[in-house]
Protein backbone atom coordinates (compact mmCIF):
# COMPACT_ATOMS: atom_id res chain seq x y z
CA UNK A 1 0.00 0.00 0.00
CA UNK A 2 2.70 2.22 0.62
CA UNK A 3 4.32 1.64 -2.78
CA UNK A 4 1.03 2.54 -4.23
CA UNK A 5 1.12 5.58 -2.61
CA UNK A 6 4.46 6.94 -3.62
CA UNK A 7 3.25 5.78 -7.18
CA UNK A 8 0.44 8.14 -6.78
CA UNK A 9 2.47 11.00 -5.80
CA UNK A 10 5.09 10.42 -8.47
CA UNK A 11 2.76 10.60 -11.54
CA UNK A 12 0.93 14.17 -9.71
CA UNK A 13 3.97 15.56 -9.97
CA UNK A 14 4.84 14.70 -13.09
CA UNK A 15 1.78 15.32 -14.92
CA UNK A 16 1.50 18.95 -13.29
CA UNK A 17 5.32 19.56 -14.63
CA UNK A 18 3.51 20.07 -17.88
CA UNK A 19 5.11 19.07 -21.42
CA UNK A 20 8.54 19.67 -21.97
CA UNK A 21 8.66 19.21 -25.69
CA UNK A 22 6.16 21.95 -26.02
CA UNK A 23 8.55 24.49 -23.77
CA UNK A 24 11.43 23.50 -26.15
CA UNK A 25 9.82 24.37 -29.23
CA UNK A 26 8.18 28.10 -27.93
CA UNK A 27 10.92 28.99 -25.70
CA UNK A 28 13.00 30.75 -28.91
CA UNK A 29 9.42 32.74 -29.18
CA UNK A 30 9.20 33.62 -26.12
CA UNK A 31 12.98 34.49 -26.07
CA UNK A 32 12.71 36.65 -29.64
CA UNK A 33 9.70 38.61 -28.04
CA UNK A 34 11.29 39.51 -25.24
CA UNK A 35 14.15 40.80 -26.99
CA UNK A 36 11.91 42.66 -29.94
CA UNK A 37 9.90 44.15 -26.86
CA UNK A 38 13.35 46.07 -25.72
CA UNK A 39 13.50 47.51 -29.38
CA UNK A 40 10.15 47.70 -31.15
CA UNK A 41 6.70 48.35 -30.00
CA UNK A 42 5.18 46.28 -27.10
CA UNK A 43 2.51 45.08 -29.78
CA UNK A 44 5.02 43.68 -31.45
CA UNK A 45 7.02 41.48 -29.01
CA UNK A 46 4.06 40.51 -27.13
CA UNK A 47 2.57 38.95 -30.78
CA UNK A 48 6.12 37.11 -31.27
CA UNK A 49 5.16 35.42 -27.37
CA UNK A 50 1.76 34.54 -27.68
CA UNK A 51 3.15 32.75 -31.08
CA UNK A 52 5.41 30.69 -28.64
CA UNK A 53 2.39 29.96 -25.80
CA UNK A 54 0.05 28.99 -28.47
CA UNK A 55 2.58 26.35 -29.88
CA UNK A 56 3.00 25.03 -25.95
CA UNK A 57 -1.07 24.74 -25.52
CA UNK A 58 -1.09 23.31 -28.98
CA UNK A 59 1.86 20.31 -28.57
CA UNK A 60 0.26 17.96 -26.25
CA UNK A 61 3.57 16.12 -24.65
């Protein structure tokens, strides 16, 4: 029972960690915008992000 427990716990934790292959692929995004923010409209940068966010919701592991 104990076993079972830790079992439990171990796949909670790893299914709340979220997918890593989808914060591989948007991190450049999310790394362009925040450098096109320091140089270009907020509009702009902010665009380039949500590009990178939608591509993390989209990629399912």
């Amino acid at each position: 029972m104990n076993s079972f427990k830790k079992i439990i716990v171990v796949l909670c934790i790893v299914l709340n960690q979220g997918c890593v292959v989808g914060d591989v692929v948007a991190l450049p995004f999310r790394i362009t915008g925040a450098v096109v923010n320091t140089v270009a409209p907020d509009v702009i940068g902010d665009s380039i992000t949500a590009t990178g966010d939608a591509i993390d919701t989209v990629i399912p592991f």
